[in-house]
Protein backbone atom coordinates (compact mmCIF):
# COMPACT_ATOMS: atom_id res chain seq x y z
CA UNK A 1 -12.63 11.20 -23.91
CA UNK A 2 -13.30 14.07 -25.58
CA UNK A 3 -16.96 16.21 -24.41
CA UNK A 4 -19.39 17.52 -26.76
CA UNK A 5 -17.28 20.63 -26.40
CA UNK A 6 -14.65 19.25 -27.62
CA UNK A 7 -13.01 19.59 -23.92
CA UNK A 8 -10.84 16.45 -22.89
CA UNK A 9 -12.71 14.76 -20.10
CA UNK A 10 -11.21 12.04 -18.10
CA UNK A 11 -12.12 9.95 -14.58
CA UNK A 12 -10.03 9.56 -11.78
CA UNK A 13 -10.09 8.77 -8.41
CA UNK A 14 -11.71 11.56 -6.20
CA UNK A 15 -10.02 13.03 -2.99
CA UNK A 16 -10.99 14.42 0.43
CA UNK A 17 -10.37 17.52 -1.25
CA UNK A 18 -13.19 17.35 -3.80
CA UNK A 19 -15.55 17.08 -0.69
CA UNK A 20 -17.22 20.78 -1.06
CA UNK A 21 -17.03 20.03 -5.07
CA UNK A 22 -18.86 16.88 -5.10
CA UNK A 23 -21.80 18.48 -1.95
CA UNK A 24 -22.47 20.96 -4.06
CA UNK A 25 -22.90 19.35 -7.61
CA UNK A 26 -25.67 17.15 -4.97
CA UNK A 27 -27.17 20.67 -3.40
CA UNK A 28 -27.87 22.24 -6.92
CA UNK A 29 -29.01 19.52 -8.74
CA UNK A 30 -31.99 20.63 -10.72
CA UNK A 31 -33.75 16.98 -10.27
CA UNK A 32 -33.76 17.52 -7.11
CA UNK A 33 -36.32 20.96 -6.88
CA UNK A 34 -39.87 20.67 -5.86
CA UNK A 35 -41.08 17.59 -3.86
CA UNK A 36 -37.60 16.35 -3.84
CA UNK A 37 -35.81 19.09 -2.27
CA UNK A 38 -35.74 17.96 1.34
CA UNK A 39 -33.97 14.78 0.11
CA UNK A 40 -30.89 16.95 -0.23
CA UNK A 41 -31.49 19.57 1.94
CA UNK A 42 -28.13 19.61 4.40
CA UNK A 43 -26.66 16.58 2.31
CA UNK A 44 -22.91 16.27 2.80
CA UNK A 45 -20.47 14.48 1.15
CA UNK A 46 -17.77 14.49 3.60
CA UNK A 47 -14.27 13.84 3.16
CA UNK A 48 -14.08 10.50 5.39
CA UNK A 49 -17.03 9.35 2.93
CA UNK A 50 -14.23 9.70 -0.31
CA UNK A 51 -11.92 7.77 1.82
CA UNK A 52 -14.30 4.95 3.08
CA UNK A 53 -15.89 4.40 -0.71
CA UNK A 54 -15.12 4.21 -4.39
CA UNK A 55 -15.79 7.78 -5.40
CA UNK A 56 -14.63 8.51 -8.77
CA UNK A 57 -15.01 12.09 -10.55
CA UNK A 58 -15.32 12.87 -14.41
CA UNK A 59 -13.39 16.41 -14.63
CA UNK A 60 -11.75 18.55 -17.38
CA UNK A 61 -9.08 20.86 -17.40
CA UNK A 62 -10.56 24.43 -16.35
CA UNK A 63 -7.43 26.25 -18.83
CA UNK A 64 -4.81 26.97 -15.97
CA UNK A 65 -1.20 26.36 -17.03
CA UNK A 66 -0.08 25.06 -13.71
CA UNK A 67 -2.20 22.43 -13.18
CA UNK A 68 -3.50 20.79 -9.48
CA UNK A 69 -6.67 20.78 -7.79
CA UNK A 70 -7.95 24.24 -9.27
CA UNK A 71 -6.86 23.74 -13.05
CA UNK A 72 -9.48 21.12 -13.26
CA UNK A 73 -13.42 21.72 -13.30
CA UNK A 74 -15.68 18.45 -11.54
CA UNK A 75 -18.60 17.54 -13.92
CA UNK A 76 -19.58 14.87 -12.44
CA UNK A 77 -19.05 11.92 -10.13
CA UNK A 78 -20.51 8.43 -8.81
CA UNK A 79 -19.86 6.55 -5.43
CA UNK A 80 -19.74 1.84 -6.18
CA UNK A 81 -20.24 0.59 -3.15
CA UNK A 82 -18.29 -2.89 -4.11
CA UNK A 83 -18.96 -5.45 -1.35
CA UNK A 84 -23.22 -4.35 -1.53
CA UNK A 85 -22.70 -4.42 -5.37
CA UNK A 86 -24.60 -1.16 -5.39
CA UNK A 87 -24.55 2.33 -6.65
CA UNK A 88 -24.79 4.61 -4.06
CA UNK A 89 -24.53 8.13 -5.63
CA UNK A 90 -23.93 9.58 -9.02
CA UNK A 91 -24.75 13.21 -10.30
CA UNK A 92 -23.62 14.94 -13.03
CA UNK A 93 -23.09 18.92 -12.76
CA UNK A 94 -26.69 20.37 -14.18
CA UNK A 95 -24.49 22.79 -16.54
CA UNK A 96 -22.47 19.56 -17.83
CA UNK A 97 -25.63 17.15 -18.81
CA UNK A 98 -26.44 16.45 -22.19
CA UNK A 99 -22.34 15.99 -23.30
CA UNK A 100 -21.74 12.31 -22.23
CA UNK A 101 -20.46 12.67 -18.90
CA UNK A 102 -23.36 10.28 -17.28
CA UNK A 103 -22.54 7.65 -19.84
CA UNK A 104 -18.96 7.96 -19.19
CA UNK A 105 -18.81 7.61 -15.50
CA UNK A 106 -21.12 4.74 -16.30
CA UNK A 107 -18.84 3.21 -18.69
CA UNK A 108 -16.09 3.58 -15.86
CA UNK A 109 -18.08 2.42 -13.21
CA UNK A 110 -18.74 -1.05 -15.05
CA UNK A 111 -15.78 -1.56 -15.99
CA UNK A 112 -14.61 -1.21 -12.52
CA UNK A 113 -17.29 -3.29 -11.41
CA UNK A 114 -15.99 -6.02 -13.07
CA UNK A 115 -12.26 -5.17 -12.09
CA UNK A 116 -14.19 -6.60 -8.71
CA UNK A 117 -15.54 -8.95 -9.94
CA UNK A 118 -19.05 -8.30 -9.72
CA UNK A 119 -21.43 -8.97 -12.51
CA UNK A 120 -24.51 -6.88 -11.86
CA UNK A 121 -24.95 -3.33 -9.95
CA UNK A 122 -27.44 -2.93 -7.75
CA UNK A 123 -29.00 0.94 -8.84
CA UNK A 124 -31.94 2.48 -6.70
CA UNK A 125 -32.73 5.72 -8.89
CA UNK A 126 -33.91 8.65 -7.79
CA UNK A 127 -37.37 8.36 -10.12
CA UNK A 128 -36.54 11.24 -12.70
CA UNK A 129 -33.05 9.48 -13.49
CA UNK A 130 -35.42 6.06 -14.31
CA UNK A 131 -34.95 6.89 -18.13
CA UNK A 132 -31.61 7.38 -18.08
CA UNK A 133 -30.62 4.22 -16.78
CA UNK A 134 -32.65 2.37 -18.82
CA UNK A 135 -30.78 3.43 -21.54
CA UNK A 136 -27.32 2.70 -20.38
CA UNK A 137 -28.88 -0.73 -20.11
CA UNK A 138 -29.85 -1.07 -16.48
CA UNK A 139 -32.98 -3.48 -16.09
CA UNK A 140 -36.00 -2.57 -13.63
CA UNK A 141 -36.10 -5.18 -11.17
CA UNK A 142 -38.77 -3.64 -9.04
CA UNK A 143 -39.36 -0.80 -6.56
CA UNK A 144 -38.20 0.20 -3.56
CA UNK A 145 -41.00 1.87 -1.46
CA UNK A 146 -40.73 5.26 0.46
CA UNK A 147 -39.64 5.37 3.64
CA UNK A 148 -40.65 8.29 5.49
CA UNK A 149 -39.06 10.56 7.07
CA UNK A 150 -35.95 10.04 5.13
CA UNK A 151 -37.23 8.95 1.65
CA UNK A 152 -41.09 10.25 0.82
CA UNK A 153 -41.34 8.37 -2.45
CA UNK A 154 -40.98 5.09 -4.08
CA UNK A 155 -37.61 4.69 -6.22
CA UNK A 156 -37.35 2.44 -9.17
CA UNK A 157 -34.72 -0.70 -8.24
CA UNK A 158 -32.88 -1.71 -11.48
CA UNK A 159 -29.52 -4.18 -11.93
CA UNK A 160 -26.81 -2.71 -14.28
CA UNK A 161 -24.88 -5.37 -15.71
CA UNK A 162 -21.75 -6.05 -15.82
CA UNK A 163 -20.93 -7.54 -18.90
């Protein structure tokens, strides 16, 4: 796929070694300022968690001629929890919103959705992402309340289907 940069974008599988990567795309996130911030606050993606789930990463070449894990620049990424038919994370870098990347990893996470056989993903969003997956086609199914200490607010519960 190609980014509104014109950059060639693709998705693959992430690794232990895109731990730090994929924490701090989570620690910066801009939706996640404010009231929100002690959601995050210490959140770590650790390496056992990319080995235990389906993590995948959207990333484009960064311009090095040798290639491996530093020619490549993370944009984004999203975590399909397969046997709870749920999404568990996805982010997209701040800098890289607004070129595709969230309907991309989208795209990729349906279609392996249904590579498992699932028909419908289970998405609890964090409430500012609401509109976005509503227009990736995710229904609102109804709301999952706040609970405190580790979740303050109530979330919006939506289905993604898998067509």
């Amino acid at each position: 796929m190609k980014s509104g940069r014109g950059d060639a974008v693709r998705i693959r599988r992430a690794t232990a070694r895109d731990a730090r990567r994929l924490t701090r795309i989570v620690r910066s996130s801009r939706a996640y300022e404010g009231p929100y911030a002690p959601m995050i606050a210490g959140y770590r993606i650790g390496p056992d968690y990319i080995e235990t789930h389906e993590v995948f990463v959207a990333v484009e070449a960064a311009g090095s001629p040798t290639g491996g894990d530093n020619s490549e620049r993370v944009l984004g990424f999203y975590a399909l929890l397969v046997t709870a038919a749920e999404l568990d994370l996805m982010f997209v870098a701040d800098d890289a919103q607004g070129r595709g990347i969230g309907r991309l990893l989208v795209a990729h996470l349906t279609d392996r959705a249904r590579e498992a056989g699932l028909t419908g993903v289970r998405v609890v969003a964090h409430p500012p992402s609401e509109g976005f997956y509503l227009r990736v086609g995710a229904g609102r199914t109804g709301t999952e309340y706040a609970r405190p200490p580790a979740v303050m607010w109530d979330r919006p519960e939506m289905i993604l289907p898998v067509p």
